[in-house]
N, C-alpha and C. Protein backbone atom coordinates (compact mmCIF):
# COMPACT_ATOMS: atom_id res chain seq x y z
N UNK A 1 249.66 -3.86 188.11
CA UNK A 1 248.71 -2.78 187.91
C UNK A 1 249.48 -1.46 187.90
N UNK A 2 249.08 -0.58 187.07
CA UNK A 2 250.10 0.70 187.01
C UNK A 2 249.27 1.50 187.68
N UNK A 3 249.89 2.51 187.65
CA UNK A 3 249.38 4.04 188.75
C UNK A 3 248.41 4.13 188.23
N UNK A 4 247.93 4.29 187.04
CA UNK A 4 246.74 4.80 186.53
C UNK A 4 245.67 4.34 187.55
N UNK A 5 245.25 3.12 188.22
CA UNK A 5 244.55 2.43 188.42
C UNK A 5 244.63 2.45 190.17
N UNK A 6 243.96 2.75 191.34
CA UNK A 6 243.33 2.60 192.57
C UNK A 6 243.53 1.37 193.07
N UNK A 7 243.76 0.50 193.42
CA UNK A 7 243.49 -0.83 194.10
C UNK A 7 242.29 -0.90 195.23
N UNK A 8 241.54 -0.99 195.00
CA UNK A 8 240.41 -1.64 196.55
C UNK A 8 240.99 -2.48 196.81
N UNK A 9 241.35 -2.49 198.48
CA UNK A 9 241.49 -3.57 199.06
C UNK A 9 240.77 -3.43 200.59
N UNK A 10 240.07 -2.59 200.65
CA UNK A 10 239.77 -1.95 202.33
C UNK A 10 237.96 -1.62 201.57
N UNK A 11 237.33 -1.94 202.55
CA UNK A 11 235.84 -1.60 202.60
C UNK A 11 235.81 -0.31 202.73
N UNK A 12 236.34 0.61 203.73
CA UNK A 12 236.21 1.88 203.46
C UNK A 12 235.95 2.64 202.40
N UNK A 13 237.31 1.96 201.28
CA UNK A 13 237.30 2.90 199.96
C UNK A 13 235.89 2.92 199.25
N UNK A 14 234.63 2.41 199.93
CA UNK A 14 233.58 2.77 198.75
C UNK A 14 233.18 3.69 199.18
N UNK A 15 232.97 4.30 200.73
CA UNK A 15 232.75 5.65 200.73
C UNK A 15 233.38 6.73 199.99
N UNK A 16 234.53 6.68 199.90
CA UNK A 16 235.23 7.72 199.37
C UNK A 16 235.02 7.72 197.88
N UNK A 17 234.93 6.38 196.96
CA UNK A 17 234.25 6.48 196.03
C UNK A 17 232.81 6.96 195.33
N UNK A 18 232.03 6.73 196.49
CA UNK A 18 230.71 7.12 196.91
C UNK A 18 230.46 8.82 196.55
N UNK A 19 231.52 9.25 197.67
CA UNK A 19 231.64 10.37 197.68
C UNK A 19 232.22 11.15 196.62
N UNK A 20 233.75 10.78 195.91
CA UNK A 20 234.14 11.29 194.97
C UNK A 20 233.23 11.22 193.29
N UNK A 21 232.11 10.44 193.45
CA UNK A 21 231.76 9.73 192.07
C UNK A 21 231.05 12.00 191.70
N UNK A 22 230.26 12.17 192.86
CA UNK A 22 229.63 13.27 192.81
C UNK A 22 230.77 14.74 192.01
N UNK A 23 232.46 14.52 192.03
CA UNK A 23 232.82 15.68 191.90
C UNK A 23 233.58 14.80 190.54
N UNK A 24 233.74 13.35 190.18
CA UNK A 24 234.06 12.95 188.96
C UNK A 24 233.78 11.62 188.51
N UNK A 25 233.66 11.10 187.75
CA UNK A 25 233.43 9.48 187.58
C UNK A 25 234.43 8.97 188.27
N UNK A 26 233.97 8.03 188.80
CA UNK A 26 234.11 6.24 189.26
C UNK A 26 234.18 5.59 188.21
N UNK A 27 235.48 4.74 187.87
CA UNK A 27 235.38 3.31 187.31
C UNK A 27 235.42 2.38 187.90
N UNK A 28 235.09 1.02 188.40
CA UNK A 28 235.60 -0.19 189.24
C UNK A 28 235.24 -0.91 188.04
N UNK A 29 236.45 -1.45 188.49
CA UNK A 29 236.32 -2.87 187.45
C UNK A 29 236.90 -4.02 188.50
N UNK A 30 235.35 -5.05 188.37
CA UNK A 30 235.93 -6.22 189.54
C UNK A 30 236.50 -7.57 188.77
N UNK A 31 237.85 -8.10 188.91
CA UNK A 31 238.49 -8.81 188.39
C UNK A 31 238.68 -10.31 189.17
N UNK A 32 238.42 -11.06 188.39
CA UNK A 32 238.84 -12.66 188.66
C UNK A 32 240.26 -12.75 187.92
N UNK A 33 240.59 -13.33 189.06
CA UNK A 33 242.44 -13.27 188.37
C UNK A 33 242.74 -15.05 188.02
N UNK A 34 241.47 -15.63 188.03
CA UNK A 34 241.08 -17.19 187.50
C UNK A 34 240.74 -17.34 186.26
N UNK A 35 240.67 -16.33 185.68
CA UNK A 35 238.88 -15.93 184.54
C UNK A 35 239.81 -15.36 183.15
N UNK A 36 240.64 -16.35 182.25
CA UNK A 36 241.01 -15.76 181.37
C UNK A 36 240.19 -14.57 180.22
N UNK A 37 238.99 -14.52 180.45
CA UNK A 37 237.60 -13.66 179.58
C UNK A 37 238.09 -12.05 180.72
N UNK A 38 238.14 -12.40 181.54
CA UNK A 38 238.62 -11.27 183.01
C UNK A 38 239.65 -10.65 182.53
N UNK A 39 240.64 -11.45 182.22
CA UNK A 39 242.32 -11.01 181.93
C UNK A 39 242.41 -10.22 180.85
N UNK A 40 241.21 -10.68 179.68
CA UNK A 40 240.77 -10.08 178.35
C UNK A 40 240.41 -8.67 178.53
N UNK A 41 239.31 -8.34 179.52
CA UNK A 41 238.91 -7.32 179.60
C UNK A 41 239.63 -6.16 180.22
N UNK A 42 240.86 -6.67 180.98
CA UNK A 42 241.17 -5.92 181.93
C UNK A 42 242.24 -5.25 181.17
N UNK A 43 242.99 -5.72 180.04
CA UNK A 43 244.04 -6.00 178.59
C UNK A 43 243.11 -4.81 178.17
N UNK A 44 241.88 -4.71 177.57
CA UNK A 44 241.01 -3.98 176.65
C UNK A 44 240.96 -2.42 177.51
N UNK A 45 240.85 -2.75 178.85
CA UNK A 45 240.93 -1.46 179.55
C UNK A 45 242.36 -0.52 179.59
N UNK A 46 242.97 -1.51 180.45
CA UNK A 46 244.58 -0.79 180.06
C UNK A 46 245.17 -0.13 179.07
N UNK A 47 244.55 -0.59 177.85
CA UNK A 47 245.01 -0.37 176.58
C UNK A 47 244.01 1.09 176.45
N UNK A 48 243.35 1.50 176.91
CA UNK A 48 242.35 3.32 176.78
C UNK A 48 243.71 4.10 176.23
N UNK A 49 243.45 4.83 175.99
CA UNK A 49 244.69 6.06 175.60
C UNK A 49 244.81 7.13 176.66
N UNK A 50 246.15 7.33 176.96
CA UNK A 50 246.26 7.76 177.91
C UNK A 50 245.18 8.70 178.83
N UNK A 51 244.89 9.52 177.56
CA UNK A 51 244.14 10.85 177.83
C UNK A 51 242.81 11.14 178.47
N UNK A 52 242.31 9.55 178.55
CA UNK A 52 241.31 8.66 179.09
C UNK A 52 241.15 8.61 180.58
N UNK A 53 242.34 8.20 180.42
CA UNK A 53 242.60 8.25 182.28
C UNK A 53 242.70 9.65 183.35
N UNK A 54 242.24 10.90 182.35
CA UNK A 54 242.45 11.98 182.98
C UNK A 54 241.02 12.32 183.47
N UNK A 55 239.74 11.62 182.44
CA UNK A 55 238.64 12.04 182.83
C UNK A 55 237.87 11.28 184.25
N UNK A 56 238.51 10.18 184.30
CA UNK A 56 237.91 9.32 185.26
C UNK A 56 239.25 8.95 186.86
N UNK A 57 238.45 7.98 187.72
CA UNK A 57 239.18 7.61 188.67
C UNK A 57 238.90 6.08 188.37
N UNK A 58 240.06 5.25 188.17
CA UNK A 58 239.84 3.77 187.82
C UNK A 58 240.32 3.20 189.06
N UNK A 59 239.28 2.23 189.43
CA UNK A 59 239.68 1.46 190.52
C UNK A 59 239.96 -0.29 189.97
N UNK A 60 240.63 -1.17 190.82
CA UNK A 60 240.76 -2.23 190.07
C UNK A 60 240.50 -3.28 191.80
N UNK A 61 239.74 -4.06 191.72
CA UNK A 61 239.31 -5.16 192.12
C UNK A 61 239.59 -6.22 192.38
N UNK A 62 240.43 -6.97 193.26
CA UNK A 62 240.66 -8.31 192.91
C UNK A 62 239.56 -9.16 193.42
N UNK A 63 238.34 -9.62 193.06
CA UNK A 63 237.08 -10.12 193.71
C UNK A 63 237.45 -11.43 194.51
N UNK A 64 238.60 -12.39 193.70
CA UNK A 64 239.17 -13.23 194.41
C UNK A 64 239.22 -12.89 196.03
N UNK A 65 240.28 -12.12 195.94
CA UNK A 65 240.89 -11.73 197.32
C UNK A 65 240.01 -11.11 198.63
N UNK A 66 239.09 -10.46 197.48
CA UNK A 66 237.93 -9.63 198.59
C UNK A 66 236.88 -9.67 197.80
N UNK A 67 236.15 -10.75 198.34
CA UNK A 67 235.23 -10.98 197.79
C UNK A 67 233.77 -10.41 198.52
N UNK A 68 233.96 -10.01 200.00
CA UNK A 68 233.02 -9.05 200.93
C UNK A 68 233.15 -7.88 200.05
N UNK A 69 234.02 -7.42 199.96
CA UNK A 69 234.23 -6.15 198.73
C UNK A 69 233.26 -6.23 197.76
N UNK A 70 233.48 -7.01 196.94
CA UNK A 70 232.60 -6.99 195.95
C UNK A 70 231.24 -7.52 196.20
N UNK A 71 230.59 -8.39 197.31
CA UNK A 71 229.62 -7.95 197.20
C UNK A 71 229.04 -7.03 197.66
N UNK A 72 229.62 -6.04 198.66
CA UNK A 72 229.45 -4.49 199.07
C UNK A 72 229.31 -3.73 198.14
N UNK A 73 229.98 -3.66 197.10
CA UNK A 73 229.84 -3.12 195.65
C UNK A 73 228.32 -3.70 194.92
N UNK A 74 228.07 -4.69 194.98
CA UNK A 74 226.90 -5.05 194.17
C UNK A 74 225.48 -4.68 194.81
N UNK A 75 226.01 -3.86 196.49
CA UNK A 75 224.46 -3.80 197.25
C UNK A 75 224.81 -2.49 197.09
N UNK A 76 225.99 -1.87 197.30
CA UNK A 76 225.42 -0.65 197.74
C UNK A 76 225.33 0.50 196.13
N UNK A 77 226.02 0.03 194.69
CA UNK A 77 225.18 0.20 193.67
C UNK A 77 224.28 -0.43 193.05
N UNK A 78 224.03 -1.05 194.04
CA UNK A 78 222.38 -1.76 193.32
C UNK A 78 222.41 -2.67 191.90
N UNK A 79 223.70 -2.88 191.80
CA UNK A 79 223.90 -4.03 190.14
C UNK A 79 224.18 -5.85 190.75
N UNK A 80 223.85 -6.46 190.04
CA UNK A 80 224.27 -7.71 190.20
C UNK A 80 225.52 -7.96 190.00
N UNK A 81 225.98 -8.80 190.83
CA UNK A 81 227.23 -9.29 191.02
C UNK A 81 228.09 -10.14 189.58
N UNK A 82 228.79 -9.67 189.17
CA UNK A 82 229.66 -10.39 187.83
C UNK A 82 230.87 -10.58 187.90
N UNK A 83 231.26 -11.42 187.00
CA UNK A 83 232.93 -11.11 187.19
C UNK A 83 233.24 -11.76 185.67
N UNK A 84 233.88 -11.08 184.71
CA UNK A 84 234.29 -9.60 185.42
C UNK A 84 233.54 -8.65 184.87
N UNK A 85 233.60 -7.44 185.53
CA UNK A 85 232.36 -6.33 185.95
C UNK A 85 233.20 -5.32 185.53
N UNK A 86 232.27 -4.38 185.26
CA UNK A 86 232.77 -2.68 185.18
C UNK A 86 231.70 -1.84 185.72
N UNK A 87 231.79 -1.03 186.26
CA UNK A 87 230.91 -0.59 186.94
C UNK A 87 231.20 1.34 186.73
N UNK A 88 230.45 1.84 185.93
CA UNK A 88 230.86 3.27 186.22
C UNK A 88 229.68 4.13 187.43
N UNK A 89 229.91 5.02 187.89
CA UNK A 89 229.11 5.31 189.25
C UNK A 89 229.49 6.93 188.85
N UNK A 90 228.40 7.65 188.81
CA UNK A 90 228.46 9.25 189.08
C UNK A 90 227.41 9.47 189.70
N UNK A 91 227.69 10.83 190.60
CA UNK A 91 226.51 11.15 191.93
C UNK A 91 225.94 10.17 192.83
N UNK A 92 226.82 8.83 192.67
CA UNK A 92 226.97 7.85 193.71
C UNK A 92 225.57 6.84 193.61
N UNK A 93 225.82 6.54 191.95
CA UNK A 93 224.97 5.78 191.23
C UNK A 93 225.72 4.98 190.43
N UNK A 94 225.54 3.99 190.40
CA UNK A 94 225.91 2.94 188.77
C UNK A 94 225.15 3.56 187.69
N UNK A 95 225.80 3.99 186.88
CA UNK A 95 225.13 4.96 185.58
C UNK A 95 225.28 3.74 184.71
N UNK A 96 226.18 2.54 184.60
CA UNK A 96 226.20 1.60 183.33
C UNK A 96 227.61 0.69 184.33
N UNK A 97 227.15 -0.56 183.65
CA UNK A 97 227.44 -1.73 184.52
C UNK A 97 227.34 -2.43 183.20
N UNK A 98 228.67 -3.62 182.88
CA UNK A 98 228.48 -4.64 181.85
C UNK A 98 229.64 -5.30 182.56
N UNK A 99 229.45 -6.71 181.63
CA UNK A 99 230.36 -7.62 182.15
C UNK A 99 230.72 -8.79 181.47
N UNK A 100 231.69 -9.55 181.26
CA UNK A 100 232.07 -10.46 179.89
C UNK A 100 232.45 -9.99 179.28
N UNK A 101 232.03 -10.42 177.72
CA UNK A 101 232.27 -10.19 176.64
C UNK A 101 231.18 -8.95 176.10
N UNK A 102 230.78 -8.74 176.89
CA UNK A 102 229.38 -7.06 177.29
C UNK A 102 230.59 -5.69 177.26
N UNK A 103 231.34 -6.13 178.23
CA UNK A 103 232.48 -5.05 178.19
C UNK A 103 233.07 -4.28 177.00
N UNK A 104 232.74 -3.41 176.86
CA UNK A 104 232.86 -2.03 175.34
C UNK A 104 233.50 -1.25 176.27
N UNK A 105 234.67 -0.92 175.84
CA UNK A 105 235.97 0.59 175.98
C UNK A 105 234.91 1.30 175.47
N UNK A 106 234.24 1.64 174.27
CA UNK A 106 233.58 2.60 173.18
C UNK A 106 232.56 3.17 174.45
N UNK A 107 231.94 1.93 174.77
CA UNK A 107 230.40 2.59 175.36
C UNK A 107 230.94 3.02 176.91
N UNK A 108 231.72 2.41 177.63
CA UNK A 108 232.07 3.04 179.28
C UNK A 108 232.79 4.49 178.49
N UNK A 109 233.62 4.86 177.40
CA UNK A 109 233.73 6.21 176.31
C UNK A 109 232.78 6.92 176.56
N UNK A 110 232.07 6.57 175.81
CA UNK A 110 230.25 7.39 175.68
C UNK A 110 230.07 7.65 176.68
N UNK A 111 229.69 6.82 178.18
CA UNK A 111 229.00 7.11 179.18
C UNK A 111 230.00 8.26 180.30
N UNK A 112 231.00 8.18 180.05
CA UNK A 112 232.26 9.01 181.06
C UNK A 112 231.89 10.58 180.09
């Protein structure tokens, strides 16, 4: 995972996400590192252009590993649980949530 990208690995960090979503977007994207369709999406993300990564804060997920994580993520923005997931959050809301082959670079674009 390169710098661009946050790691969750601590329950804490959703407060601070919580909190930061209000002064810029939140990305989480929750990843199965089992889930070649996962590996696809996560390929489709990385690949944004750089300039992309300036508007948002990308977090990256391993749901495997922490899987209390992610479902802390699915209660406390109120989306159903997927994998793999994208989840964008401003003012400490899920504004747009897709997952699979649902996953559009274009439209999490649009919505940031």
């Amino acid at each position: 995972m390169d710098n661009r990208w946050k790691i969750i690995d601590r329950l804490d960090q959703l407060d601070a996400i919580t909190i930061n979503s209000s002064l810029r977007p939140q990305v989480l994207f929750k990843h199965s590192t089992r889930c070649s369709i996962s590996s696809m999406a996560l390929n489709r993300l990385k690949d944004l252009e750089a300039g992309f990564f300036d508007k948002a804060d990308f977090h990256y997920l391993d749901l495997i590993a922490y899987r209390e994580i992610s479902n802390a993520i699915a209660e406390r923005f109120q989306v159903h649980h997927e994998s793999p997931q994208v989840i964008l959050v401003k003012n400490g809301e899920a504004v747009y949530d897709a997952s699979h082959m649902e996953i559009s670079t274009q439209e999490l674009i649009s919505e940031i």
